[in-house]
PDB file of N, CA and C in Angstrom:
ATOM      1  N   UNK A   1       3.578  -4.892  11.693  1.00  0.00           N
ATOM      2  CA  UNK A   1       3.893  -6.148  11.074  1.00  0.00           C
ATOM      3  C   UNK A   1       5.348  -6.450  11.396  1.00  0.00           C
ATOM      4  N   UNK A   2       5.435  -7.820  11.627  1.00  0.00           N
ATOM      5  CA  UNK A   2       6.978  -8.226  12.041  1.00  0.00           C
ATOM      6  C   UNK A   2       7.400  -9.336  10.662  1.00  0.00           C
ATOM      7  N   UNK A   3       9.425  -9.139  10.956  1.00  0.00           N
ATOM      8  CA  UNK A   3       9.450 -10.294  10.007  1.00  0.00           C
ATOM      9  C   UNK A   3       9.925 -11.155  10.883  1.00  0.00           C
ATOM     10  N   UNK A   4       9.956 -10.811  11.723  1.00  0.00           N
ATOM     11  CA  UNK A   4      10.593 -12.223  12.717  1.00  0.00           C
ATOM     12  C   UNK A   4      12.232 -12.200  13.431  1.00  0.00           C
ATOM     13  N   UNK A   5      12.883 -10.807  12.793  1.00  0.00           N
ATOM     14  CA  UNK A   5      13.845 -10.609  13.401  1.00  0.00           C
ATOM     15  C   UNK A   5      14.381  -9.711  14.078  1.00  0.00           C
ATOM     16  N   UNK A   6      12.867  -8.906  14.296  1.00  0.00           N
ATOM     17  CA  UNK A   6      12.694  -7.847  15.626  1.00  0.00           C
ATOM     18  C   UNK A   6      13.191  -6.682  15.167  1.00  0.00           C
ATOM     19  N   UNK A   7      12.514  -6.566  13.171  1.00  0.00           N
ATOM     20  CA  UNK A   7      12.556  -5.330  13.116  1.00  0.00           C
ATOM     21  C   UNK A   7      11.337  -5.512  12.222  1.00  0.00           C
ATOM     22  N   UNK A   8      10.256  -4.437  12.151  1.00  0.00           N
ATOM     23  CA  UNK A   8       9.316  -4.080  11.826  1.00  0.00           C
ATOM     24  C   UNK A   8       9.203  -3.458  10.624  1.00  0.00           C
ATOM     25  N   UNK A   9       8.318  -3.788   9.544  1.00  0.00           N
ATOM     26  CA  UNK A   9       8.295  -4.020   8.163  1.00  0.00           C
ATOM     27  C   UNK A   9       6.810  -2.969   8.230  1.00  0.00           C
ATOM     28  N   UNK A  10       6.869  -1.926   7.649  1.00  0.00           N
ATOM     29  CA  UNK A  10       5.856  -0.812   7.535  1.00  0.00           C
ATOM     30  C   UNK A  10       5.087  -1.077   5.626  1.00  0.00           C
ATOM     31  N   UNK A  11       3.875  -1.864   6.008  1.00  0.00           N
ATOM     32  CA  UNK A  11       3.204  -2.360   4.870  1.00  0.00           C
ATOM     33  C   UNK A  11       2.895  -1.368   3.154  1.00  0.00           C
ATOM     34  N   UNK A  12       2.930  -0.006   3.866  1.00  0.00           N
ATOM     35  CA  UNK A  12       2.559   0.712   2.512  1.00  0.00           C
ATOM     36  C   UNK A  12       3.259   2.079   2.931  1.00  0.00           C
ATOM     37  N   UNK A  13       4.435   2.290   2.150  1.00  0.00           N
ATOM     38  CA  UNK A  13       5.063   3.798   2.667  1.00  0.00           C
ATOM     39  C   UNK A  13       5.959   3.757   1.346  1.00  0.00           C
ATOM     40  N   UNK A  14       5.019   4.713   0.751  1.00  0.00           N
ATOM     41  CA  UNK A  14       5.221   5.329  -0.577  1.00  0.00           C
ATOM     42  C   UNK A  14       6.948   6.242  -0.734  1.00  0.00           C
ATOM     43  N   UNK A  15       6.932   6.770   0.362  1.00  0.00           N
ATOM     44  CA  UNK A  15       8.242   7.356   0.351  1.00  0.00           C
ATOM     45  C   UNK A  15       9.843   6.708   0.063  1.00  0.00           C
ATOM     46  N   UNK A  16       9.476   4.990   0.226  1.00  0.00           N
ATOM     47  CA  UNK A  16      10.667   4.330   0.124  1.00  0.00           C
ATOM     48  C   UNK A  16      10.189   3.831  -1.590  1.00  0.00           C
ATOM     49  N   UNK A  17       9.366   4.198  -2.294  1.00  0.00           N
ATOM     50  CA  UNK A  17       9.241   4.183  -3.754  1.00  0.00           C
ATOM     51  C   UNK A  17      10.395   4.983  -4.551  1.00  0.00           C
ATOM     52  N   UNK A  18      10.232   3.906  -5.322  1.00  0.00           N
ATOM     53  CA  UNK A  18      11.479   4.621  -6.745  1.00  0.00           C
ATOM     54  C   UNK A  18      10.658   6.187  -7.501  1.00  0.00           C
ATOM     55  N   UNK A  19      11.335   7.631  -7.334  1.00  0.00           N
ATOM     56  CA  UNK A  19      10.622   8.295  -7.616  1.00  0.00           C
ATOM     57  C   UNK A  19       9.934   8.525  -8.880  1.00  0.00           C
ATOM     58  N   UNK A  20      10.185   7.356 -10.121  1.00  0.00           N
ATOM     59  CA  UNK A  20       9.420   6.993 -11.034  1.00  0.00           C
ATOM     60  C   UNK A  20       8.217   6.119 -11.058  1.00  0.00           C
ATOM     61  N   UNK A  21       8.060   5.470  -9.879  1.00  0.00           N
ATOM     62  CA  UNK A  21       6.984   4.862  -9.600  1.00  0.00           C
ATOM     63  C   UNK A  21       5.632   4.937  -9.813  1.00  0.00           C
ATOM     64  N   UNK A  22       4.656   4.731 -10.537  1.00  0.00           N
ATOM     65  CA  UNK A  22       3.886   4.833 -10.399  1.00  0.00           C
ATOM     66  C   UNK A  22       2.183   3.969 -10.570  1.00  0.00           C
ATOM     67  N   UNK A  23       1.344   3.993  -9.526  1.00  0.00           N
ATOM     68  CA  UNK A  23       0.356   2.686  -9.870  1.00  0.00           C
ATOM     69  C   UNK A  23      -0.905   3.472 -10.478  1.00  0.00           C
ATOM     70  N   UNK A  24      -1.272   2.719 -11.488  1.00  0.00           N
ATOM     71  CA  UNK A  24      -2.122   3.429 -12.862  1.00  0.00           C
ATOM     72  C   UNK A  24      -3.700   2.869 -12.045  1.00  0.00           C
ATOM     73  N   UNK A  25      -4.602   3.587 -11.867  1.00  0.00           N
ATOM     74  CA  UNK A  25      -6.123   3.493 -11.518  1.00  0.00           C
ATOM     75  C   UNK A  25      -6.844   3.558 -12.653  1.00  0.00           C
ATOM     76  N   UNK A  26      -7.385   2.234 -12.956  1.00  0.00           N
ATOM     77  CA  UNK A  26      -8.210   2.180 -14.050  1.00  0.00           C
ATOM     78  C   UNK A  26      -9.483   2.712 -13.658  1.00  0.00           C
ATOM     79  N   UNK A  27     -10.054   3.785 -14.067  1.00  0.00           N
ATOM     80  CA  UNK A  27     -11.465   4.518 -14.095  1.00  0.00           C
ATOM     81  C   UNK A  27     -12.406   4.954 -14.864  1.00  0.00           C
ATOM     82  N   UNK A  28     -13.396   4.826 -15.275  1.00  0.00           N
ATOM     83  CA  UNK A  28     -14.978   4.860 -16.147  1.00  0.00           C
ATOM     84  C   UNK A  28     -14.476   6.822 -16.509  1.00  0.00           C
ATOM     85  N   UNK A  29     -14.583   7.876 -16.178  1.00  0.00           N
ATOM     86  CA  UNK A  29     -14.680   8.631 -16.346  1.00  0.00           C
ATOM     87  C   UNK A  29     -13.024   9.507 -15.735  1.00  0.00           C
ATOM     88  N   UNK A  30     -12.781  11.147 -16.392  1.00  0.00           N
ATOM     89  CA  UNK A  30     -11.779  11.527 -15.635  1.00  0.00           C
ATOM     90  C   UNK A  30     -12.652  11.644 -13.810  1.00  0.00           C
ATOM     91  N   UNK A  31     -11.644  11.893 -13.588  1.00  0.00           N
ATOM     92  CA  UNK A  31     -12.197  12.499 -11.896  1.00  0.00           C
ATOM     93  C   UNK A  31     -12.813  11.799 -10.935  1.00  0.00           C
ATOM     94  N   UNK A  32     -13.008  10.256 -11.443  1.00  0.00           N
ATOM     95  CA  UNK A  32     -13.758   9.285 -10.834  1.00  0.00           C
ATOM     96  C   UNK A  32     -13.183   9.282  -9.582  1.00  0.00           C
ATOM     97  N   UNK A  33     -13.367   8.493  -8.748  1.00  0.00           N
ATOM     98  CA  UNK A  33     -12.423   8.031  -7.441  1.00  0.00           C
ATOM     99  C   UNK A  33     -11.533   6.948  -7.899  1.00  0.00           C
ATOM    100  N   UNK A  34     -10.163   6.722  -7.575  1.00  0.00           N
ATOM    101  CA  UNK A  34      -9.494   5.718  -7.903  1.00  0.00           C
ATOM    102  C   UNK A  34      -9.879   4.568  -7.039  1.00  0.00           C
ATOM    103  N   UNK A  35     -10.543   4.446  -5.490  1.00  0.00           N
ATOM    104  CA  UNK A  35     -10.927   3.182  -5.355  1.00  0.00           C
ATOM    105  C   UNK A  35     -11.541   3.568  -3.918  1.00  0.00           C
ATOM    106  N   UNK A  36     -12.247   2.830  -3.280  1.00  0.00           N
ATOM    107  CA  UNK A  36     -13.251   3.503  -2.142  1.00  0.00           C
ATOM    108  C   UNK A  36     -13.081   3.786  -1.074  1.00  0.00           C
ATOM    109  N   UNK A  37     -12.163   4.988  -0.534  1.00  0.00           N
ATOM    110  CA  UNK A  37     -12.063   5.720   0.440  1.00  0.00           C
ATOM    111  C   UNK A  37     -13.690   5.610   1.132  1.00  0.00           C
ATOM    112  N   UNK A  38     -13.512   5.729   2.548  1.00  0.00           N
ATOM    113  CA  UNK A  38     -14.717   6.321   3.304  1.00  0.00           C
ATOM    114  C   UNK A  38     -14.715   7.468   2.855  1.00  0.00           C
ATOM    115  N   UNK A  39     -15.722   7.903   2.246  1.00  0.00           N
ATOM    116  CA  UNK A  39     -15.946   9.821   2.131  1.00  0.00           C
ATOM    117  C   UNK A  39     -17.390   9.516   1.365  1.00  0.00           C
ATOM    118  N   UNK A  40     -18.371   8.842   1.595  1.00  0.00           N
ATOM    119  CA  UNK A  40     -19.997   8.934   0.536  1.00  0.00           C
ATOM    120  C   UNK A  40     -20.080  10.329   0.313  1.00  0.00           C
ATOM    121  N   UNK A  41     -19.920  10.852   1.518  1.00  0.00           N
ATOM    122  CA  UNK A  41     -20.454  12.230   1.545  1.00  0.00           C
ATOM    123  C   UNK A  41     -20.184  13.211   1.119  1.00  0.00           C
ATOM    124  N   UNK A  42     -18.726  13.401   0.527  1.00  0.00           N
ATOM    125  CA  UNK A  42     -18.277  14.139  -0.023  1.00  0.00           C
ATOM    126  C   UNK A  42     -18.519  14.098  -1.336  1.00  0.00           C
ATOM    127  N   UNK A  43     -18.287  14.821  -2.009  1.00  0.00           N
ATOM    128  CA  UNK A  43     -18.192  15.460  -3.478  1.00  0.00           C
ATOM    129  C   UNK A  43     -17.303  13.873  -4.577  1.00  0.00           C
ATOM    130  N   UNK A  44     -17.473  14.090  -5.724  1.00  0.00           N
ATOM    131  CA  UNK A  44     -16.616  13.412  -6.740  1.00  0.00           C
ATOM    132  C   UNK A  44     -15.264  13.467  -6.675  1.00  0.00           C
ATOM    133  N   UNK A  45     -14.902  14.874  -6.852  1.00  0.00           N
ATOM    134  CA  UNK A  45     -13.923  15.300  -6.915  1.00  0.00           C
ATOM    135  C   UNK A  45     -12.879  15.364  -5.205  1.00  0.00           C
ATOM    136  N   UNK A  46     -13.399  15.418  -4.694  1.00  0.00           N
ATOM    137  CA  UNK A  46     -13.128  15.379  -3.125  1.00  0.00           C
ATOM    138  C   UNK A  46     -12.442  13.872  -2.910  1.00  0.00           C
ATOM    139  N   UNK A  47     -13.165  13.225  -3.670  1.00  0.00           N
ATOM    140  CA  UNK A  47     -13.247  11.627  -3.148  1.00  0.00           C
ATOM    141  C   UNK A  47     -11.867  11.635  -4.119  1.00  0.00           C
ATOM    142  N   UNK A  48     -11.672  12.231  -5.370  1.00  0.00           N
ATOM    143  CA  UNK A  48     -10.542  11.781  -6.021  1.00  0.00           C
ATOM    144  C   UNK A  48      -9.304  12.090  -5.558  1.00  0.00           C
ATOM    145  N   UNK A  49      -9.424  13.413  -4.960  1.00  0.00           N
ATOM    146  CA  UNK A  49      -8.800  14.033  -4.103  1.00  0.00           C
ATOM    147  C   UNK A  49      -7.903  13.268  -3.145  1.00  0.00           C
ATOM    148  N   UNK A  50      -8.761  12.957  -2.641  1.00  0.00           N
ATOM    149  CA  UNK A  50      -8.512  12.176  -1.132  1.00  0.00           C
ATOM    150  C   UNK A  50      -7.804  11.129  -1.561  1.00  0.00           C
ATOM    151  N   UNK A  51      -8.289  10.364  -2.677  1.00  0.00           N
ATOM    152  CA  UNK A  51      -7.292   8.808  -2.770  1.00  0.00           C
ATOM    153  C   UNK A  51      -5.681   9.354  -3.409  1.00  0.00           C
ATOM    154  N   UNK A  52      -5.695   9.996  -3.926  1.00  0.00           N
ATOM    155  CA  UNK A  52      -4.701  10.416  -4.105  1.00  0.00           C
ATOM    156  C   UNK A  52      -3.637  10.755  -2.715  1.00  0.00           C
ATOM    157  N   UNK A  53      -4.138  11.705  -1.786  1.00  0.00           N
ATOM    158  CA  UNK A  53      -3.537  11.230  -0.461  1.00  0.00           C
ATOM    159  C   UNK A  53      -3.088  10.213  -0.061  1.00  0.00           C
ATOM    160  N   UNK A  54      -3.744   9.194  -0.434  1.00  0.00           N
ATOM    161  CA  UNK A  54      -3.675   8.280   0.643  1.00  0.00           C
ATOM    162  C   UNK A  54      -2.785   7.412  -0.094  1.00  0.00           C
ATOM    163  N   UNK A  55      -2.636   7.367  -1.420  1.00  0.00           N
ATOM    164  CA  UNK A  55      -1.743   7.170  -2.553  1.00  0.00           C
ATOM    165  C   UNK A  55      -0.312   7.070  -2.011  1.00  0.00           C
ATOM    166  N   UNK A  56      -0.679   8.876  -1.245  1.00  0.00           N
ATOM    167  CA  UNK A  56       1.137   9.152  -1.304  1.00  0.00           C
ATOM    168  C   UNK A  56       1.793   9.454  -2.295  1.00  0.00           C
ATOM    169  N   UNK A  57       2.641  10.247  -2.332  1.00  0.00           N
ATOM    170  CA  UNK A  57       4.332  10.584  -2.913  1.00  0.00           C
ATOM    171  C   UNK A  57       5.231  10.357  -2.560  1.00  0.00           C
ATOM    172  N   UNK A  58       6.626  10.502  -3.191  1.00  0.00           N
ATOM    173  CA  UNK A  58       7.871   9.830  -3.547  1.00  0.00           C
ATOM    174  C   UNK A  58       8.635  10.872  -2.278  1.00  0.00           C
ATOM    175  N   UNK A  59       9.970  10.771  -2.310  1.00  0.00           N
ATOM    176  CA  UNK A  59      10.578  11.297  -1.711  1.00  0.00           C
ATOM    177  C   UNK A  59      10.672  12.908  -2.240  1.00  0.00           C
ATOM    178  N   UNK A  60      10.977  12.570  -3.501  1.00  0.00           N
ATOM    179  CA  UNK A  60      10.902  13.973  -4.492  1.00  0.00           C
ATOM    180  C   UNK A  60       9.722  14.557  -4.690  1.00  0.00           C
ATOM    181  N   UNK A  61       8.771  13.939  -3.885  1.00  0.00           N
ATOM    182  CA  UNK A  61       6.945  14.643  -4.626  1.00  0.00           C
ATOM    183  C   UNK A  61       6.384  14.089  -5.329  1.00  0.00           C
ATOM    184  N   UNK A  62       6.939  13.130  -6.239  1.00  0.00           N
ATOM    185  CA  UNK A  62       5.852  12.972  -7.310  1.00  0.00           C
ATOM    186  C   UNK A  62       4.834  12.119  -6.732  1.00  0.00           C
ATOM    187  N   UNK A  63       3.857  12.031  -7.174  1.00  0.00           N
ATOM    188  CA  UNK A  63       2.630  11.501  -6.354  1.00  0.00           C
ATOM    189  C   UNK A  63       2.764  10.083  -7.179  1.00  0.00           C
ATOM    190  N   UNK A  64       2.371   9.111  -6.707  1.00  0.00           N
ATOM    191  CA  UNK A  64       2.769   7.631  -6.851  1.00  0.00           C
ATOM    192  C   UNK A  64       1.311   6.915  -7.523  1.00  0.00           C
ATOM    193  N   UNK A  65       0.233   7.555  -7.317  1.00  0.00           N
ATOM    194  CA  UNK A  65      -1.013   7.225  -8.440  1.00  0.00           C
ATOM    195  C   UNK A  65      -1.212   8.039  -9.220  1.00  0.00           C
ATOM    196  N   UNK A  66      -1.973   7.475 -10.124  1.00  0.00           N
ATOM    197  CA  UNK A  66      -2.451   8.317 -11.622  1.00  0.00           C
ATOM    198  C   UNK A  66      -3.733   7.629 -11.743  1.00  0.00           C
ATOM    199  N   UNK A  67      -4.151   8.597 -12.551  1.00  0.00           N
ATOM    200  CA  UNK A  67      -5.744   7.632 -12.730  1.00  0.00           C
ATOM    201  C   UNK A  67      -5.527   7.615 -14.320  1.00  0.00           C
ATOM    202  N   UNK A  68      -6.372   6.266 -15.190  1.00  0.00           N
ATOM    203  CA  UNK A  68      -6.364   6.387 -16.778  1.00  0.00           C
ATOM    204  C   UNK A  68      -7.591   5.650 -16.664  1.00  0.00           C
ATOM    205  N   UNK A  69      -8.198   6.600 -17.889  1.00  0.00           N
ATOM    206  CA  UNK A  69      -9.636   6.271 -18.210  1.00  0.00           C
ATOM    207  C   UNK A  69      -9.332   5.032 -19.044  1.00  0.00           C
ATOM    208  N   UNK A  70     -10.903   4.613 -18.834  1.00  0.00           N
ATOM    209  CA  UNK A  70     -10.533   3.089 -19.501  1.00  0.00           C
ATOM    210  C   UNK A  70     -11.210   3.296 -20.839  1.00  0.00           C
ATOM    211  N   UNK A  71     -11.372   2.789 -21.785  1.00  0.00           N
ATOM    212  CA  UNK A  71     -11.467   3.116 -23.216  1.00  0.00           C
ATOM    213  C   UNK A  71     -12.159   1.826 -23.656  1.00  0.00           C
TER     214      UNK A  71
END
């Protein structure tokens, strides 16, 4: 992605997050998937797994999603 002044703007990179950051996944149950990765095939927990990856963490580690059950 460009902004037009011939430097390139990187759409989702968790690492330039404030290491308090964090985006809350509203979910039916714990352990659900936070939102639909390709993985059918895998497991529940696998799948929660995985979005969390893809989530990303901070510079310091902290991982930048959370999941909260919805009530």
């Amino acid at each position: 992605m460009a902004r037009g002044d011939g430097n390139s703007v990187v759409g989702y990179d968790p690492r330039r997050r404030a290491d308090d950051f964090q985006v809350k996944y509203v979910v039916n149950t714990t352990g659900d998937r936070w939102f639909i990765p390709y993985n059918n095939n895998k497991t529940r927990a696998t799948q929660a797994a995985d979005c969390s990856v893809l989530c990303g963490d901070t510079t310091d580690g902290s991982v930048c999603g959370t999941e909260l059950v919805a009530s």
